[in-house]
C-alpha atoms as a PDB file:
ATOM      1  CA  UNK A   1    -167.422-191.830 -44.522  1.00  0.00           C
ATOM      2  CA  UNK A   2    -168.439-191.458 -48.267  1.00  0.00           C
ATOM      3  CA  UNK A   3    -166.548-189.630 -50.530  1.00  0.00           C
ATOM      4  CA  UNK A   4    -168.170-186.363 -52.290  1.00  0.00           C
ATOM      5  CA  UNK A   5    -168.518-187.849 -55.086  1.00  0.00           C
ATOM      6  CA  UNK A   6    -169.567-190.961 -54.012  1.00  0.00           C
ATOM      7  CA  UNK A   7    -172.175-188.906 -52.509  1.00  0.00           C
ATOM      8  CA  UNK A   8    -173.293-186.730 -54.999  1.00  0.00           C
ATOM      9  CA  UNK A   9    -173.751-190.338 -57.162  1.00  0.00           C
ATOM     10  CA  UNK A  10    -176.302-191.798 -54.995  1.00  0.00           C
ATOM     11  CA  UNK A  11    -180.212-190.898 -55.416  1.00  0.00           C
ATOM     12  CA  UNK A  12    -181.848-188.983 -53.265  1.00  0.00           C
ATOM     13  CA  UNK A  13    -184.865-189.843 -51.229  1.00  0.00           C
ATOM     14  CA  UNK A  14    -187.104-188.233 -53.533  1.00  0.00           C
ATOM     15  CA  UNK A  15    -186.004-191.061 -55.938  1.00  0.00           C
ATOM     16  CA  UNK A  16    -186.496-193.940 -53.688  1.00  0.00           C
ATOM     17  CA  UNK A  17    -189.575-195.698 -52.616  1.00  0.00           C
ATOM     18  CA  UNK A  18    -190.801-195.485 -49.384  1.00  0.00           C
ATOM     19  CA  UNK A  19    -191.194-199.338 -48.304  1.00  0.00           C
ATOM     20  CA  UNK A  20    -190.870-202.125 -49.824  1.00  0.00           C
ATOM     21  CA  UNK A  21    -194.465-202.346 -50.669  1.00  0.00           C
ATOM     22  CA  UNK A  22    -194.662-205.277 -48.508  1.00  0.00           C
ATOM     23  CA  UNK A  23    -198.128-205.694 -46.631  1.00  0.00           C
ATOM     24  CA  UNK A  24    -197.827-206.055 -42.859  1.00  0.00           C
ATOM     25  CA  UNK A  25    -199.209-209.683 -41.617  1.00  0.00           C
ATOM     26  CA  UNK A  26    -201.244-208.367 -39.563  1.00  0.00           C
ATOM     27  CA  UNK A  27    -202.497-204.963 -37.559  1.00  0.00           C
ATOM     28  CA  UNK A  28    -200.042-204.780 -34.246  1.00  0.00           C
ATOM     29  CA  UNK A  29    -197.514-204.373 -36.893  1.00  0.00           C
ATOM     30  CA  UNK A  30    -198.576-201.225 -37.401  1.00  0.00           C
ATOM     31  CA  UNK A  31    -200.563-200.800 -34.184  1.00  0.00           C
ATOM     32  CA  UNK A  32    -197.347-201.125 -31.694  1.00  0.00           C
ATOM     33  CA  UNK A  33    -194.845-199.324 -33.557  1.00  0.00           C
ATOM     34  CA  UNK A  34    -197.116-196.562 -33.642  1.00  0.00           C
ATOM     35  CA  UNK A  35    -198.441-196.468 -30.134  1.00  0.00           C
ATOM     36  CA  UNK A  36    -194.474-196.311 -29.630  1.00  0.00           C
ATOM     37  CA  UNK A  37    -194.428-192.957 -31.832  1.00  0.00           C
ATOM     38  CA  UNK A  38    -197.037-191.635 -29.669  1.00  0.00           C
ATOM     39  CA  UNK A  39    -195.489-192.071 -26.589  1.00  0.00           C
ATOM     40  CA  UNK A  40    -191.898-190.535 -27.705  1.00  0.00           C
ATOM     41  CA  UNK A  41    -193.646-187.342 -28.712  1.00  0.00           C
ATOM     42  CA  UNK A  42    -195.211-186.940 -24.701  1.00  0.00           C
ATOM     43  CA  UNK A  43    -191.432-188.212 -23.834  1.00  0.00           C
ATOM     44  CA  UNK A  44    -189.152-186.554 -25.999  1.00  0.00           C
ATOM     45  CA  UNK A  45    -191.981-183.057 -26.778  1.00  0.00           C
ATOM     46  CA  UNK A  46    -189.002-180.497 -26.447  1.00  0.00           C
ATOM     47  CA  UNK A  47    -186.310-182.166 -28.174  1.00  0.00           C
ATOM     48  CA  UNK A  48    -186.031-181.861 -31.823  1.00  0.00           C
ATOM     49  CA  UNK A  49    -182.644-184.054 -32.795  1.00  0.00           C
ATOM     50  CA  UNK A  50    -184.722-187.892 -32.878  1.00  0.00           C
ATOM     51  CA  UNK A  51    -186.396-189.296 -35.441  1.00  0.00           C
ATOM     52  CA  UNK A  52    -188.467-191.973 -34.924  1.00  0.00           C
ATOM     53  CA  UNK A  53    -189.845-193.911 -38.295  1.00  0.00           C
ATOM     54  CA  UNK A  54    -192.632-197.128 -38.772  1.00  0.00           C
ATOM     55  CA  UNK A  55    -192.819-199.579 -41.487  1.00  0.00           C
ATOM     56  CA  UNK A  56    -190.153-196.531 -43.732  1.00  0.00           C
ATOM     57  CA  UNK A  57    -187.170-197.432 -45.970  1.00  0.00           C
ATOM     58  CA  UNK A  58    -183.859-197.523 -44.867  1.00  0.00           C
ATOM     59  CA  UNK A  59    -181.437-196.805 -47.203  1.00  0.00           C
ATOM     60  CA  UNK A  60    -177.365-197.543 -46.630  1.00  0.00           C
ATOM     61  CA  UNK A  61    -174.544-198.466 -48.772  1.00  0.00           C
ATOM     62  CA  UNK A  62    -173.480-201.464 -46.344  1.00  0.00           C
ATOM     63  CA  UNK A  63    -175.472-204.169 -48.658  1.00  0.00           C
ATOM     64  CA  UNK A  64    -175.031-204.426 -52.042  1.00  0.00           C
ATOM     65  CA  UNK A  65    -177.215-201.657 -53.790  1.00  0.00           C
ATOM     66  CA  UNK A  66    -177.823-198.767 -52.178  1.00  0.00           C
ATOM     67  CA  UNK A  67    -181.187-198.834 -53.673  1.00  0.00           C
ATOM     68  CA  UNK A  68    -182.424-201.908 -51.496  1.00  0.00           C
ATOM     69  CA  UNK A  69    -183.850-200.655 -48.892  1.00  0.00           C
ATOM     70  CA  UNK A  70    -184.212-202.645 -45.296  1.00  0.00           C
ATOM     71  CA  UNK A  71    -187.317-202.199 -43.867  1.00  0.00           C
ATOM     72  CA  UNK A  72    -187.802-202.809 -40.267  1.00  0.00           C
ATOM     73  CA  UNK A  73    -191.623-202.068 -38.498  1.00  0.00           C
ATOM     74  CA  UNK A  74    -189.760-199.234 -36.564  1.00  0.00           C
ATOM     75  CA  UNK A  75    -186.006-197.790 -35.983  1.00  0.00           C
ATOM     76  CA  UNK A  76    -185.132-194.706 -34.164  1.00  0.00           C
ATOM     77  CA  UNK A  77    -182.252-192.361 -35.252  1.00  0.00           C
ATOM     78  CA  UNK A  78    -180.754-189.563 -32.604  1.00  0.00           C
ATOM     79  CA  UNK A  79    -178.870-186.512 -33.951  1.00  0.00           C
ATOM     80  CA  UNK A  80    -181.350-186.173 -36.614  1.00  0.00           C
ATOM     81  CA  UNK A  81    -184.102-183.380 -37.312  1.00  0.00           C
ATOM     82  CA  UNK A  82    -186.982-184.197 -36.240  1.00  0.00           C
ATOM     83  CA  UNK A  83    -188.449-183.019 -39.622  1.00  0.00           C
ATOM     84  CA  UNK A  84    -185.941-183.028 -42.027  1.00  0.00           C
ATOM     85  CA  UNK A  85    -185.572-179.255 -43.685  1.00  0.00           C
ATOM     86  CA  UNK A  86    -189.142-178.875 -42.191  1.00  0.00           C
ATOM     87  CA  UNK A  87    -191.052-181.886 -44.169  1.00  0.00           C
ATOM     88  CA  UNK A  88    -192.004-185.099 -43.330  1.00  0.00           C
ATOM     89  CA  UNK A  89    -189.341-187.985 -44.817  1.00  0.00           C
ATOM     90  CA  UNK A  90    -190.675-190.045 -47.374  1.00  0.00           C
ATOM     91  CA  UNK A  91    -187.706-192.669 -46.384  1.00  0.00           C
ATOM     92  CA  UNK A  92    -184.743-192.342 -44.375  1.00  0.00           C
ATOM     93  CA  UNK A  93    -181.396-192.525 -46.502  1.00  0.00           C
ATOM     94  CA  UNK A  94    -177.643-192.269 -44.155  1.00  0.00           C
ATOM     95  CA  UNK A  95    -176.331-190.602 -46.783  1.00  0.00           C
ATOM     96  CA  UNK A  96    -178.531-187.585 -46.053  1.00  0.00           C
ATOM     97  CA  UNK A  97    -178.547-187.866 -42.659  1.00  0.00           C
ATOM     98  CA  UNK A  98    -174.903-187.086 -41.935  1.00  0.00           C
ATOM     99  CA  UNK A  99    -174.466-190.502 -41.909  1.00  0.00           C
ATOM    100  CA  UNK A 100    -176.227-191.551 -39.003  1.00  0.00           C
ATOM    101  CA  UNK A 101    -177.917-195.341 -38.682  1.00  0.00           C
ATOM    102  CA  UNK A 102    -180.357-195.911 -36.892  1.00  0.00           C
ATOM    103  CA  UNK A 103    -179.306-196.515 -33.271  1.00  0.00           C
ATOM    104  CA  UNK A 104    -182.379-199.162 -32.472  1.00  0.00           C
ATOM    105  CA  UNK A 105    -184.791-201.155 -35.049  1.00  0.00           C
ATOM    106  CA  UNK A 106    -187.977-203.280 -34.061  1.00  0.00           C
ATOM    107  CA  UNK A 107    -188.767-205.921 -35.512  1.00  0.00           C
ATOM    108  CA  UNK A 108    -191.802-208.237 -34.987  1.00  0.00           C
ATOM    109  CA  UNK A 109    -191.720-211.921 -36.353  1.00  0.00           C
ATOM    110  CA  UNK A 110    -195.124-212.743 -38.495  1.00  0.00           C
ATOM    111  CA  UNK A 111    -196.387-216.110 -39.643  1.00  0.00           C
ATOM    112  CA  UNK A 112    -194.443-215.936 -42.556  1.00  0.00           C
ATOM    113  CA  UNK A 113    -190.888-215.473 -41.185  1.00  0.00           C
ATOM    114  CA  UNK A 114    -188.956-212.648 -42.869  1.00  0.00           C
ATOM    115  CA  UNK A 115    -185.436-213.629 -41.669  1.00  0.00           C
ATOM    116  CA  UNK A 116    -185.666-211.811 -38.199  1.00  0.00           C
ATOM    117  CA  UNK A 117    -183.160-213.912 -36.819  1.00  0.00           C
ATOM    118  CA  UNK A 118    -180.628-214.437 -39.325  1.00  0.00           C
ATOM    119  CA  UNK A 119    -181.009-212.287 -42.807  1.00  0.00           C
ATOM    120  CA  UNK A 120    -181.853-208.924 -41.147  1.00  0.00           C
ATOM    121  CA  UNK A 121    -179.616-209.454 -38.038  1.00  0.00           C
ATOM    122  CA  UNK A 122    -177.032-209.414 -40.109  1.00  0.00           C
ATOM    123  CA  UNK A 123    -178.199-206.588 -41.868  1.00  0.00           C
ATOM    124  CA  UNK A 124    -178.502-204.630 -39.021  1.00  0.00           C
ATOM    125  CA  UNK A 125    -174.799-205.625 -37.447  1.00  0.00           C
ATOM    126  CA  UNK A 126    -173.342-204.615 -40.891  1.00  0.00           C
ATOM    127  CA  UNK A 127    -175.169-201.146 -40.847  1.00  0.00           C
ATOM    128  CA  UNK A 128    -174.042-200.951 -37.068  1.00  0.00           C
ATOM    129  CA  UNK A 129    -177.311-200.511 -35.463  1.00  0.00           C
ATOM    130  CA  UNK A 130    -176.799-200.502 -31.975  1.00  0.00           C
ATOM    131  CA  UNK A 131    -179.216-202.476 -30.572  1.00  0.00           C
ATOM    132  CA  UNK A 132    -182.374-205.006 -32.231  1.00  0.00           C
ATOM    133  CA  UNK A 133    -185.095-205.874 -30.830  1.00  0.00           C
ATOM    134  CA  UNK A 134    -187.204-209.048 -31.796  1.00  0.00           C
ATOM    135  CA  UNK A 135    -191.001-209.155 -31.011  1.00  0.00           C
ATOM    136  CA  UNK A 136    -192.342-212.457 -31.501  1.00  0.00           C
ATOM    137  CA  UNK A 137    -195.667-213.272 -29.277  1.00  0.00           C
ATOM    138  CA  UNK A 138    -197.493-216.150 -31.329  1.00  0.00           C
ATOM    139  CA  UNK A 139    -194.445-217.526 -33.383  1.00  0.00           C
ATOM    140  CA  UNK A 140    -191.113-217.918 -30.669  1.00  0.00           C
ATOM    141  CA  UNK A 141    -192.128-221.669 -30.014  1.00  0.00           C
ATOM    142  CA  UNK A 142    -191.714-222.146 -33.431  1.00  0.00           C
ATOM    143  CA  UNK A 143    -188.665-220.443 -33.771  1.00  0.00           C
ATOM    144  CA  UNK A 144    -186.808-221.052 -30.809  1.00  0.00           C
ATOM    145  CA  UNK A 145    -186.977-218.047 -29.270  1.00  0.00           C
ATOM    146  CA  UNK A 146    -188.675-215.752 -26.729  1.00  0.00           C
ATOM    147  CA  UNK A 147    -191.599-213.574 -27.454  1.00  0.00           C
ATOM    148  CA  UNK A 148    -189.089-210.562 -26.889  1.00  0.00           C
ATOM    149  CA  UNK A 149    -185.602-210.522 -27.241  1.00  0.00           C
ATOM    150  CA  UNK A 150    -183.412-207.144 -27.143  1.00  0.00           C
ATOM    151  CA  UNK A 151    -179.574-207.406 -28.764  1.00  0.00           C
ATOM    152  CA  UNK A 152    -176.691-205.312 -28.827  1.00  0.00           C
ATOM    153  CA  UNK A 153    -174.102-204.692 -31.172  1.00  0.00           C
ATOM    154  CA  UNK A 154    -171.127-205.538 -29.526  1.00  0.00           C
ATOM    155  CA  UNK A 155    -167.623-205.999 -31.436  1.00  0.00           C
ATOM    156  CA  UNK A 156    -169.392-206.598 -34.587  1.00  0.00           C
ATOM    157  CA  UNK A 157    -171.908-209.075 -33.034  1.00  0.00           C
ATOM    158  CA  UNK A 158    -175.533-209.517 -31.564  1.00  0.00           C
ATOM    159  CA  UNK A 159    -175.623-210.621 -28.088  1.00  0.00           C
ATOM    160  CA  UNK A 160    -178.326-211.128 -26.752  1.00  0.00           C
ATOM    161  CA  UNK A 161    -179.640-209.046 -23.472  1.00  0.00           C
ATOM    162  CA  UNK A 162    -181.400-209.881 -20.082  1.00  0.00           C
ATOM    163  CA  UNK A 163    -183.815-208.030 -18.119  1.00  0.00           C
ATOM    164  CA  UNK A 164    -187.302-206.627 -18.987  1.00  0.00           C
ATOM    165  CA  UNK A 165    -187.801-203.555 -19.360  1.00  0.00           C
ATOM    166  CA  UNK A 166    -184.241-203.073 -20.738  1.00  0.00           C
ATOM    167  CA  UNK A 167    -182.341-200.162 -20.181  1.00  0.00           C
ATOM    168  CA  UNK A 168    -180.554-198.679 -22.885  1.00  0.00           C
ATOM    169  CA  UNK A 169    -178.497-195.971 -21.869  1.00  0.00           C
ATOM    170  CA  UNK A 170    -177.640-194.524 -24.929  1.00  0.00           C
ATOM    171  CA  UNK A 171    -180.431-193.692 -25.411  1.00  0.00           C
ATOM    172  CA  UNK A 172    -182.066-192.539 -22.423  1.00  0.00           C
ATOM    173  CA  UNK A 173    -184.653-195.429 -22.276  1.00  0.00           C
ATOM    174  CA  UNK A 174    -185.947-198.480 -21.529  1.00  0.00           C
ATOM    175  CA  UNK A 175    -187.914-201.200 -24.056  1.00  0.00           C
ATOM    176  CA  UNK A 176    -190.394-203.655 -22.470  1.00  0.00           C
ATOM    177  CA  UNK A 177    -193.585-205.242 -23.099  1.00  0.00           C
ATOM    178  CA  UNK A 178    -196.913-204.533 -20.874  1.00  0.00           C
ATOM    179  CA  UNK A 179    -200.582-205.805 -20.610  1.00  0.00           C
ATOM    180  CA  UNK A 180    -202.703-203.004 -21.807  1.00  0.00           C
ATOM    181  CA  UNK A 181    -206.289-201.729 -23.619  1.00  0.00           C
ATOM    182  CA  UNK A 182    -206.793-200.579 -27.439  1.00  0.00           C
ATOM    183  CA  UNK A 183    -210.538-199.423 -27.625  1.00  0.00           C
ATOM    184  CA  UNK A 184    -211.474-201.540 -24.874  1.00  0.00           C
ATOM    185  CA  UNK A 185    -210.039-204.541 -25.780  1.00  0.00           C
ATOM    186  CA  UNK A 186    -206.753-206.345 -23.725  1.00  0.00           C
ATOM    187  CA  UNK A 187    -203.486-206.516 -25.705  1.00  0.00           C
ATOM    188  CA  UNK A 188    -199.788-206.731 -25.166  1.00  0.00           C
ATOM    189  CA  UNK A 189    -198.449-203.769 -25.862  1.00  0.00           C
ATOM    190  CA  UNK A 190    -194.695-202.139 -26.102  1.00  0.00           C
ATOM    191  CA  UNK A 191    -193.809-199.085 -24.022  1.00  0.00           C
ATOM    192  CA  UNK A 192    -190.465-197.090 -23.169  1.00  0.00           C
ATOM    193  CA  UNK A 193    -189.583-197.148 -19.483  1.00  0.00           C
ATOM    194  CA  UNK A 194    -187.455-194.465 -17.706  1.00  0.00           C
ATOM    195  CA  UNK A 195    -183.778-195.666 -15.616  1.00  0.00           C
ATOM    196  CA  UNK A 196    -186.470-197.119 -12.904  1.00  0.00           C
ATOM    197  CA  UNK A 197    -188.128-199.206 -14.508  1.00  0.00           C
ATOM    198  CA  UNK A 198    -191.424-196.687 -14.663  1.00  0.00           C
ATOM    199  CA  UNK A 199    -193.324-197.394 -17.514  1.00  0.00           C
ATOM    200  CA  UNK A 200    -194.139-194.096 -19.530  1.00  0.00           C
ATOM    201  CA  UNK A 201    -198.019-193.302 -19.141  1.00  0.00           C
ATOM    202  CA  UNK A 202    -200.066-192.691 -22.746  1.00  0.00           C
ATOM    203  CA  UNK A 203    -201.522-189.287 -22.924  1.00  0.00           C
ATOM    204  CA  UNK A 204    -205.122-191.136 -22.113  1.00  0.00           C
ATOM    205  CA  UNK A 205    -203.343-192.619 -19.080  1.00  0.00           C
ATOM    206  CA  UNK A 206    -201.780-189.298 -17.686  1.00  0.00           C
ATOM    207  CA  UNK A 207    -205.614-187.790 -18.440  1.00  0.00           C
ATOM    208  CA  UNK A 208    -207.382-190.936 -16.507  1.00  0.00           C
ATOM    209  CA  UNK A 209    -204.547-190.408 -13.579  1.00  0.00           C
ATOM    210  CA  UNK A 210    -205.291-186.760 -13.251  1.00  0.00           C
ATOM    211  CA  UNK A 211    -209.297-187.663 -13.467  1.00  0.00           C
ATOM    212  CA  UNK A 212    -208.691-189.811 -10.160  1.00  0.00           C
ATOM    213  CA  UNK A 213    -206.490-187.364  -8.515  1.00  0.00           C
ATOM    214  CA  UNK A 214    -209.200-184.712  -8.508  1.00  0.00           C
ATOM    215  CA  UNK A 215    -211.874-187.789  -7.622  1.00  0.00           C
ATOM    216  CA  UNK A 216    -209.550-188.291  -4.929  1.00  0.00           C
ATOM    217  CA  UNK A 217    -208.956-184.822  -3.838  1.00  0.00           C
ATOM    218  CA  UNK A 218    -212.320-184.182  -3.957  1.00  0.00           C
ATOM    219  CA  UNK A 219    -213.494-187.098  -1.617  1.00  0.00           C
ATOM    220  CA  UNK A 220    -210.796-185.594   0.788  1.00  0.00           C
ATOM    221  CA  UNK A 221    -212.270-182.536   0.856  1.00  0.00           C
ATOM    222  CA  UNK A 222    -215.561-183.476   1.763  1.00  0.00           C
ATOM    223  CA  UNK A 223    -214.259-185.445   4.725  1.00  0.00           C
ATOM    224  CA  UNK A 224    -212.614-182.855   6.108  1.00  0.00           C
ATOM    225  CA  UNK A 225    -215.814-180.878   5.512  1.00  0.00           C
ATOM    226  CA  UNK A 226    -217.456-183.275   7.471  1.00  0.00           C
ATOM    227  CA  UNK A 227    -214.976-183.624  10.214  1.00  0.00           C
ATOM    228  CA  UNK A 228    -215.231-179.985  10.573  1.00  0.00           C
ATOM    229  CA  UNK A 229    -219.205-180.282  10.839  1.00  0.00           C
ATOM    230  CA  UNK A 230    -218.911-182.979  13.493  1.00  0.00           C
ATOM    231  CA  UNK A 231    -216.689-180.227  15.745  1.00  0.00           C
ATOM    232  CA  UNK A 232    -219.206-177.545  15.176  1.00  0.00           C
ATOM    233  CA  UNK A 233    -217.395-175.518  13.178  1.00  0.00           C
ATOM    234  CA  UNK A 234    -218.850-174.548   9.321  1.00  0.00           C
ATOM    235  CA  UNK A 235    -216.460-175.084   6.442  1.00  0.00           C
ATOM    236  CA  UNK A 236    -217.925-172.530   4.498  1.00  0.00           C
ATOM    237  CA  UNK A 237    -217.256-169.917   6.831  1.00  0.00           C
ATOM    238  CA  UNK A 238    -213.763-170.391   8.129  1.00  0.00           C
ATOM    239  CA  UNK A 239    -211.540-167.444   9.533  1.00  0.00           C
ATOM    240  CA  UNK A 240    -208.747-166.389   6.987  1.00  0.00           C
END
């Protein structure tokens, strides 16, 4: 825990850049993380203590400035407003945030590697984020990996988690990829999973479920219409 005036000494996020200014390799970086975002606002709609924030700042005094940011395509932070003091966060600094890290980060491996598996791990174990997760679906050959890879802080180190999804209990959900549809077009995509393993439907899912329900319900009702018919009696005109 900082010290008042320790506190008091460090700038606030109005001070601090965003990012990094670093441009994403390529569009699921920003694609995924967001669909991600989506999906915890149908999850999570009345709870207001998570934040949830893509391609933002993270500011800490674990490194060596507390002006470096790290910069991860996604983290999510519980015990947190949801907006702090009613606005949007520009970054995310501990220090205003009653010290609370993040308690999961998301990264995903480009064609230039950015030190997923070594620079920012250690990074992240430092800070004491609970668990990292490593997307890497063209590039784990290369490295030596697999395409996804979900760690957890434990005494100080990563280790390395099986299963898919993966359940994280403290946080209420599951991590795991999926083959999916942007506009049409097939992708692997990332989605949270409840204790079951039950992938978490998109709101265009839940609306194309309900959409077949009623197709559904509807077909039912006309056979029974019909059955009815066939016995003589009229469906229209039943006897309440």
């Amino acid at each position: 825990m900082l010290s008042p005036d320790l506190k008091n000494a460090l700038p606030s996020t109005d001070e601090l850049p965003c990012s990094d200014d670093t441009p994403v390799d390529n569009e699921d970086q920003n694609l995924l993380p967001n669909i991600l975002l989506f999906l915890l606002n149908l999850i999570w709609a009345n709870r207001q203590d998570w934040y949830f924030g893509v391609d933002m700042g993270v500011y800490h005094t674990t490194g060596v400035n507390p002006r470096v940011p790290v910069v991860p395509e996604a983290f999510l932070s519980l015990g947190v407003e949801r907006r702090k003091g009613g606005k949007s966060r520009k970054s995310y600094a501990v220090w205003e945030e009653n010290e609370v890290v993040p308690i999961l980060t998301l990264e995903m491996v480009s064609h230039t590697p950015g030190g997923e598996y070594d620079d920012k791990m250690a990074i992240y174990a430092k800070l004491g984020v609970l668990y990292y997760v490593i997307y890497n679906p063209e590039y784990w050959r290369r490295d030596q990996h697999q395409p996804f890879e979900v760690y957890k802080l434990i005494e100080g180190n990563y280790q390395l988690q099986i299963g898919e999804p993966y359940w994280m209990p403290e946080i209420g959900l599951g991590i795991g990829r999926y083959q999916g549809a942007v506009g049409g077009i097939p992708i692997e995509l990332l989605s949270w999973y409840d204790e079951r393993g039950t992938r978490y439907l998109t709101s265009e899912e839940q609306a194309e479920q309900e959409k077949i329900r009623a197709e559904q319900a509807q077909i039912r009702a006309e056979q029974l219409a019909q059955y009815l018919r066939s016995l003589g009696i009229d469906p229209d005109n039943l006897p309440s």
